[in-house]
N, C-alpha and C. Protein backbone atom coordinates (compact mmCIF):
# COMPACT_ATOMS: atom_id res chain seq x y z
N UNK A 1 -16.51 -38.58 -27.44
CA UNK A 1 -17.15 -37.81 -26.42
C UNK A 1 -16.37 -37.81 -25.10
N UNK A 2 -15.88 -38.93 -24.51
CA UNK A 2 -15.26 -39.22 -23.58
C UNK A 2 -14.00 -37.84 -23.61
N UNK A 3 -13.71 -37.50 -24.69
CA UNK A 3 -11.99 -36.74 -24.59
C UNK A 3 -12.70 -35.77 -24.34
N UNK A 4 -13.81 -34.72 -24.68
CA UNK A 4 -14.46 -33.37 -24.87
C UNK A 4 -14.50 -32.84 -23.26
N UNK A 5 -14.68 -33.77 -22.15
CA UNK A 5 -15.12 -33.44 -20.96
C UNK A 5 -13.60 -33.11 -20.48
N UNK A 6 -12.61 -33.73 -20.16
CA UNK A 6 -11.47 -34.09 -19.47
C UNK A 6 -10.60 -31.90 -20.36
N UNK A 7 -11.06 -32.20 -21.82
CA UNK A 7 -11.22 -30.91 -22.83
C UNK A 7 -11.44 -29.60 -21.85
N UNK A 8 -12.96 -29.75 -21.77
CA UNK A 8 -13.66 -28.99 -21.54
C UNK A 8 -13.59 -28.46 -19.73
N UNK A 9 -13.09 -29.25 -18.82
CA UNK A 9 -12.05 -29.15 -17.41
C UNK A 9 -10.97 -28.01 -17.31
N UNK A 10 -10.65 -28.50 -18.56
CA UNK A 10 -8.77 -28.13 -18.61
C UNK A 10 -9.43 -26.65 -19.30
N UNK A 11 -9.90 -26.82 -19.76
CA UNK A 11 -9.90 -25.12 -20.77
C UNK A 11 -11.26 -24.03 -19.66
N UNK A 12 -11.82 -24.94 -19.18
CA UNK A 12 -12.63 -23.82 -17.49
C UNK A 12 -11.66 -23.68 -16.78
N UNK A 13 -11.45 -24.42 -16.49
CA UNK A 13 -10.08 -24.25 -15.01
C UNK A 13 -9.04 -23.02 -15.77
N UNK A 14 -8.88 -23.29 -16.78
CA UNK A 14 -7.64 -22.25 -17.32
C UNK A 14 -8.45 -20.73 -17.66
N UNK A 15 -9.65 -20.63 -17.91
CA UNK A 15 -10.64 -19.37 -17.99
C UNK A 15 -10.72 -18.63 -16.53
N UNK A 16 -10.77 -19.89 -15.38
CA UNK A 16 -11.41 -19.14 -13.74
C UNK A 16 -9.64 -18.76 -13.32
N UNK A 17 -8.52 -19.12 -13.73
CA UNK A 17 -7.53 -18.90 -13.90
C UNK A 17 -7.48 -17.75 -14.03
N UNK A 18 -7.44 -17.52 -15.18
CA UNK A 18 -7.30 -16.28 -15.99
C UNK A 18 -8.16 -14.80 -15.31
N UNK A 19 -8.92 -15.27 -15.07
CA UNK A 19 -10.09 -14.57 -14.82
C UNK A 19 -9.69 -14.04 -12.69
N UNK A 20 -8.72 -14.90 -12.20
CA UNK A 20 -8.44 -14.83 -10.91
C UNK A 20 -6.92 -14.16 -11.03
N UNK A 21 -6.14 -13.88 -11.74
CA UNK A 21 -5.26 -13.83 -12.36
C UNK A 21 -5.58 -12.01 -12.16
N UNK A 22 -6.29 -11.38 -12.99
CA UNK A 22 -6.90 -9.57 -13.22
C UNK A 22 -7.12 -9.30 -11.92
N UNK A 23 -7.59 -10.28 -11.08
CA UNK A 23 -8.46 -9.89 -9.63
C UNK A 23 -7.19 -9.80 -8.49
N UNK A 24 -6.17 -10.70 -8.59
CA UNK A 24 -4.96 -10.53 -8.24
C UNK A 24 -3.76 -9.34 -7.91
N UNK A 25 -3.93 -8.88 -9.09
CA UNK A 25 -2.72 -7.42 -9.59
C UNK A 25 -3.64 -6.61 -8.22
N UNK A 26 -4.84 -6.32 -8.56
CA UNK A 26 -5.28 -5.42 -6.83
C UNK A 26 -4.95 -5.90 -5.79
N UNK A 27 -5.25 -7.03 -5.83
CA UNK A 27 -4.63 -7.66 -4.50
C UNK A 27 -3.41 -7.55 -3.69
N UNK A 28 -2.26 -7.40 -4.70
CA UNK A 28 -1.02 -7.39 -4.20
C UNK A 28 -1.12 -5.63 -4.03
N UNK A 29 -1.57 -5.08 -4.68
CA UNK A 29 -1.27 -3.57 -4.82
C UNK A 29 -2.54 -2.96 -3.35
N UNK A 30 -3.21 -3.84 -2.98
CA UNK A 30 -3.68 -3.93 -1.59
C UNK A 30 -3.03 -4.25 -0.16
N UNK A 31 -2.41 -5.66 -0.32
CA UNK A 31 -1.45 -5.81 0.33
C UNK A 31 -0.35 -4.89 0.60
N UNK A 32 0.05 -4.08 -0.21
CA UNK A 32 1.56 -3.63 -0.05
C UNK A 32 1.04 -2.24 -0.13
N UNK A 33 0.05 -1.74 0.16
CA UNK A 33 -0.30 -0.51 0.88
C UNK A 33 -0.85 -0.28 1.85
N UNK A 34 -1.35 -1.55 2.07
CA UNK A 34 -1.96 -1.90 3.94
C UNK A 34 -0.47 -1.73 4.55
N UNK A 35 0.95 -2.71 4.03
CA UNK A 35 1.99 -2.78 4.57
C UNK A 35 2.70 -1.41 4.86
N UNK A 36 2.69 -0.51 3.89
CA UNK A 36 3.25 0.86 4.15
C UNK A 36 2.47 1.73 4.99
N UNK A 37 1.08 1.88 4.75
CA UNK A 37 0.28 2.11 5.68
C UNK A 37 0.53 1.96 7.12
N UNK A 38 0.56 0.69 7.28
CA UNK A 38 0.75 0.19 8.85
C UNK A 38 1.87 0.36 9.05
N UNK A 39 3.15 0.45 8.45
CA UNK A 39 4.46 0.73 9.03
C UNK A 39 4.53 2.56 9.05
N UNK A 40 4.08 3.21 8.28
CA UNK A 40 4.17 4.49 8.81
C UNK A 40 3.47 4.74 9.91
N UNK A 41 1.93 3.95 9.98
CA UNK A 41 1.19 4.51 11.47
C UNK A 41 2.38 4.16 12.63
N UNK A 42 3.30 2.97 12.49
CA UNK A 42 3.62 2.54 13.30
C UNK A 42 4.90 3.05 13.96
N UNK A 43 5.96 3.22 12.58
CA UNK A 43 6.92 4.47 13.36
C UNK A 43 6.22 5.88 14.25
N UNK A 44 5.22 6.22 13.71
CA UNK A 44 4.18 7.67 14.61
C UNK A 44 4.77 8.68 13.27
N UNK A 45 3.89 8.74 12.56
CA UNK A 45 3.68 9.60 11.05
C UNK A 45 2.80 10.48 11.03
N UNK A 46 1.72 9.74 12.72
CA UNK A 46 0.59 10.92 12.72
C UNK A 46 1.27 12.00 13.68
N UNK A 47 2.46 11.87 14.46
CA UNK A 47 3.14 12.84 15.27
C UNK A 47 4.03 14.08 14.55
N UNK A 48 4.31 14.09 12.80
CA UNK A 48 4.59 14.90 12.54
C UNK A 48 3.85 15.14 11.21
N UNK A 49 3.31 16.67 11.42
CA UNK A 49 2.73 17.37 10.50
C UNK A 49 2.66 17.09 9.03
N UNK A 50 3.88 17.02 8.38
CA UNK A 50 3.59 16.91 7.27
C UNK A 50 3.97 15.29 6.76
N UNK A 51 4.31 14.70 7.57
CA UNK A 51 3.87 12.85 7.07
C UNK A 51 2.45 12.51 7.67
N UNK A 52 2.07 13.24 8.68
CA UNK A 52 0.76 12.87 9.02
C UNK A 52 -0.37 13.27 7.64
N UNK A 53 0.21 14.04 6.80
CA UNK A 53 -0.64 14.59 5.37
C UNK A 53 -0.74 14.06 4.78
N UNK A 54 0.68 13.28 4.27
CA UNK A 54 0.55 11.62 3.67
C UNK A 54 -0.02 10.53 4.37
N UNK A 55 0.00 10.42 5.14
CA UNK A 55 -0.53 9.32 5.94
C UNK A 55 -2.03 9.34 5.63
N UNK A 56 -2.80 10.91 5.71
CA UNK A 56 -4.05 10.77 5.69
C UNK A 56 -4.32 10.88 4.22
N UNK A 57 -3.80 11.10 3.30
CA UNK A 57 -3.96 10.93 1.98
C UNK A 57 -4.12 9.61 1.44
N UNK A 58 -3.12 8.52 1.92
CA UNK A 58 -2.96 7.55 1.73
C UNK A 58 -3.53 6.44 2.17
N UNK A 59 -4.37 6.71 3.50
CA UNK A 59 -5.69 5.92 3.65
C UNK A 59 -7.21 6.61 3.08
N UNK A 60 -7.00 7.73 2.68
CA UNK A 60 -8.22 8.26 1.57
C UNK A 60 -8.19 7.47 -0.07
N UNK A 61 -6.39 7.50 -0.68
CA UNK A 61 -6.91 7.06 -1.74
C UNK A 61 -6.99 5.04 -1.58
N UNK A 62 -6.65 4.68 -0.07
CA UNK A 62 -6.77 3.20 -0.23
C UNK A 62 -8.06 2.95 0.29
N UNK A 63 -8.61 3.93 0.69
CA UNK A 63 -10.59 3.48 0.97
C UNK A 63 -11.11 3.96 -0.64
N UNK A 64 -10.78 5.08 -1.39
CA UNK A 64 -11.56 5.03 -2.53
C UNK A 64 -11.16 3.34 -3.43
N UNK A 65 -9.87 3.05 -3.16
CA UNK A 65 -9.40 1.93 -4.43
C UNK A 65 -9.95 0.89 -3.62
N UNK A 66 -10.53 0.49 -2.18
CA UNK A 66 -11.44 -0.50 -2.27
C UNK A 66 -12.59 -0.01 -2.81
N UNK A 67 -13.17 1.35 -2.83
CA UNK A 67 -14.67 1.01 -3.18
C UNK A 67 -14.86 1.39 -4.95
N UNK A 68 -13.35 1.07 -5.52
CA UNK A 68 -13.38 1.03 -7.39
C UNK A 68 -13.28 -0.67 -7.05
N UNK A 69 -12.66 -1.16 -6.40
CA UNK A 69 -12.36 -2.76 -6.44
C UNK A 69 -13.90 -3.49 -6.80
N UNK A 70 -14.96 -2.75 -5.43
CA UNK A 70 -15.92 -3.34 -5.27
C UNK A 70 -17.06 -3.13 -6.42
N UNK A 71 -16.60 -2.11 -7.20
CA UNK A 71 -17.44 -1.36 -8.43
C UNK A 71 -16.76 -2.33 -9.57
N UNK A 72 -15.68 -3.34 -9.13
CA UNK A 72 -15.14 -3.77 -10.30
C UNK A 72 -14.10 -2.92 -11.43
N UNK A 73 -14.03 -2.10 -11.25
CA UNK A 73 -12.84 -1.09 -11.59
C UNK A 73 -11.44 -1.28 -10.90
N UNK A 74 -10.94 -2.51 -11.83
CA UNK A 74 -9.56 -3.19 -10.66
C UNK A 74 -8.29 -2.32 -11.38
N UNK A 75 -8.53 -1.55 -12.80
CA UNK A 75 -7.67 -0.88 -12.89
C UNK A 75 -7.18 0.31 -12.31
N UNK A 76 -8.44 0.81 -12.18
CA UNK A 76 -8.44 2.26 -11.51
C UNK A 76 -8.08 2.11 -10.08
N UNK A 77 -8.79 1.18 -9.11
CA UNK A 77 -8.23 0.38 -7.76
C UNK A 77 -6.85 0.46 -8.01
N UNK A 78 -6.12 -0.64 -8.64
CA UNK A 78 -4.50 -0.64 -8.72
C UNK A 78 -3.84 0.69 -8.53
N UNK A 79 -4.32 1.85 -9.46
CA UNK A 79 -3.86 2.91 -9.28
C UNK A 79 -3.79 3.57 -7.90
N UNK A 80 -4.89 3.63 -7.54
CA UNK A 80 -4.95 4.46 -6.56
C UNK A 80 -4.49 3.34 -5.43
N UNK A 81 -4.30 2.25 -5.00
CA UNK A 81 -3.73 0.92 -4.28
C UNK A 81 -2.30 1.44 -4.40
N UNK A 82 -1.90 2.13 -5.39
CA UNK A 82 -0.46 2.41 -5.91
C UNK A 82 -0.15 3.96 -5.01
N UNK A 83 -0.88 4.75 -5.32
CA UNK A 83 -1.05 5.92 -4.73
C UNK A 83 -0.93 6.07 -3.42
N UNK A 84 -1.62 4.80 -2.92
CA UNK A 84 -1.73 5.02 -1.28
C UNK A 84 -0.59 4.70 -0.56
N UNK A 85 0.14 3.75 -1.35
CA UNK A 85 1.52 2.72 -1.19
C UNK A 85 2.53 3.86 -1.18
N UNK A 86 2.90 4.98 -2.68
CA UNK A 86 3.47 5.77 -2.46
C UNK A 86 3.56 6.88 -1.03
N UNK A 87 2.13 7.65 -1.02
CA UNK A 87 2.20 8.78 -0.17
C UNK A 87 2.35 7.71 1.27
N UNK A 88 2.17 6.42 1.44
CA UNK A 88 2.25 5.97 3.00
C UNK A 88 3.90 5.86 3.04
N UNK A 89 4.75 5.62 2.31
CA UNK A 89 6.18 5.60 2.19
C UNK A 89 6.91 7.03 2.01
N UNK A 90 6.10 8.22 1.67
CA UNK A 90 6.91 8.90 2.17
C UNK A 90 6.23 9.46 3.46
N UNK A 91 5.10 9.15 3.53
CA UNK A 91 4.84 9.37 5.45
C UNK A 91 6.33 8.75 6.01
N UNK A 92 6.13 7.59 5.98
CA UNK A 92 7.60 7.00 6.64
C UNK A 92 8.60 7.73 6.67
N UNK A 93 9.08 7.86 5.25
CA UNK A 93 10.48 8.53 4.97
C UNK A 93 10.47 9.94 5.48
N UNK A 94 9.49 10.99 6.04
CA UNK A 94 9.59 12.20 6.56
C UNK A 94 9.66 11.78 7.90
N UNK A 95 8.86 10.97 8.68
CA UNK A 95 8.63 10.45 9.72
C UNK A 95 10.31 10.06 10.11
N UNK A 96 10.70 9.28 9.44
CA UNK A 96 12.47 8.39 10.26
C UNK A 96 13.51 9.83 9.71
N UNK A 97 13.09 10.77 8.58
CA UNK A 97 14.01 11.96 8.93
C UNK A 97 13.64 13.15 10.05
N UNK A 98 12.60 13.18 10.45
CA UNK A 98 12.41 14.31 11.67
C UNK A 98 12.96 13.56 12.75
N UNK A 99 12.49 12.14 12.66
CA UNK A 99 13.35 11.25 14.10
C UNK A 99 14.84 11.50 14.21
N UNK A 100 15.30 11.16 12.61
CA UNK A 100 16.98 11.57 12.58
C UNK A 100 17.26 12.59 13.02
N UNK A 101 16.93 13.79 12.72
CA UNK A 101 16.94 15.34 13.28
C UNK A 101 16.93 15.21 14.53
N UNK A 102 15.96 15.03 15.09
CA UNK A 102 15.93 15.16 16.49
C UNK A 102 16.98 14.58 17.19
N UNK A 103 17.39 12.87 16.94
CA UNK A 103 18.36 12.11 17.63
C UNK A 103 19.80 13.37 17.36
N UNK A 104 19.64 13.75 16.08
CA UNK A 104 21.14 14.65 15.93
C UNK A 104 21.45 16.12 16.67
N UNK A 105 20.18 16.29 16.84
CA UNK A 105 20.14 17.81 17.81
C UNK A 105 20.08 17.21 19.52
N UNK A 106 20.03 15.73 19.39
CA UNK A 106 20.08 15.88 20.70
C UNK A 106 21.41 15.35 21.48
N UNK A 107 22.21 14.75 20.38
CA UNK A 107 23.50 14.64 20.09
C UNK A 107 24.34 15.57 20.19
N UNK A 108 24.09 16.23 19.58
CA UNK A 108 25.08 17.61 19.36
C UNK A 108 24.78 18.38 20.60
N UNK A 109 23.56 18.48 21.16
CA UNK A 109 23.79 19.05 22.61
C UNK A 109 24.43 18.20 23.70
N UNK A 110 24.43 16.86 23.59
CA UNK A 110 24.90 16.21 24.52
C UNK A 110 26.39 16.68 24.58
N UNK A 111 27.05 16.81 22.93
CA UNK A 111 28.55 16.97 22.94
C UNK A 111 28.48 18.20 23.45
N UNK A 112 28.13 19.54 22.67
CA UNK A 112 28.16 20.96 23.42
C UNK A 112 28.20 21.33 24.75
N UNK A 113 27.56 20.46 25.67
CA UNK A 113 27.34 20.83 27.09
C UNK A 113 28.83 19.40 27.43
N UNK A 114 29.81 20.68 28.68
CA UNK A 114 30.67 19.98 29.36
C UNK A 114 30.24 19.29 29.90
């Protein structure tokens, strides 16, 4: 009897494991769309038109994938956690190329004018 308990520890602990383990994969796929999220608000993604589209897409599908998280739907969450991660990265990536543009047009006038 004595061995069954020390048993029976090791094989719960490895179930709430397991079981924390599924709840996880959202988690990170939460994390790392809060992160893209906040770095596009933060270059200014809402200052040009069409990253501001992603931007607002991408906090629509990361408020629906908390409220699949909270329904327990951590697969469908991941997805759309995934979704939000994408469209907030290319907010960014349109966002630092209209910046490029601009720095280059304002370049090229600096050289043009004597």
């Amino acid at each position: 009897m004595p061995l069954l308990k020390p048993f029976a520890v090791v094989v719960g602990a490895g179930l709430a494991l397991a079981g924390c383990g599924s709840s996880d994969v959202p988690a990170k796929q939460l994390a790392d769309s809060e992160a893209a999220i906040r770095a596009a608000s933060e270059v200014g993604a809402k200052d040009n038109p069409e990253a501001a589209l992603h931007l607002k897409l991408a906090h629509e599908e990361y408020d629906k994938a908390q409220a699949m998280s909270k329904q327990d739907k951590q697969d469908s969450a991941k997805a759309l956690y995934e979704r939000a991660k994408v469209d907030a990265e290319l907010a960014l990536a349109l966002t630092r190329k209209g910046q490029a543009a601009n720095e280059a047009d304002q370049a090229n006038r600096r050289i043009a004018t004597p």
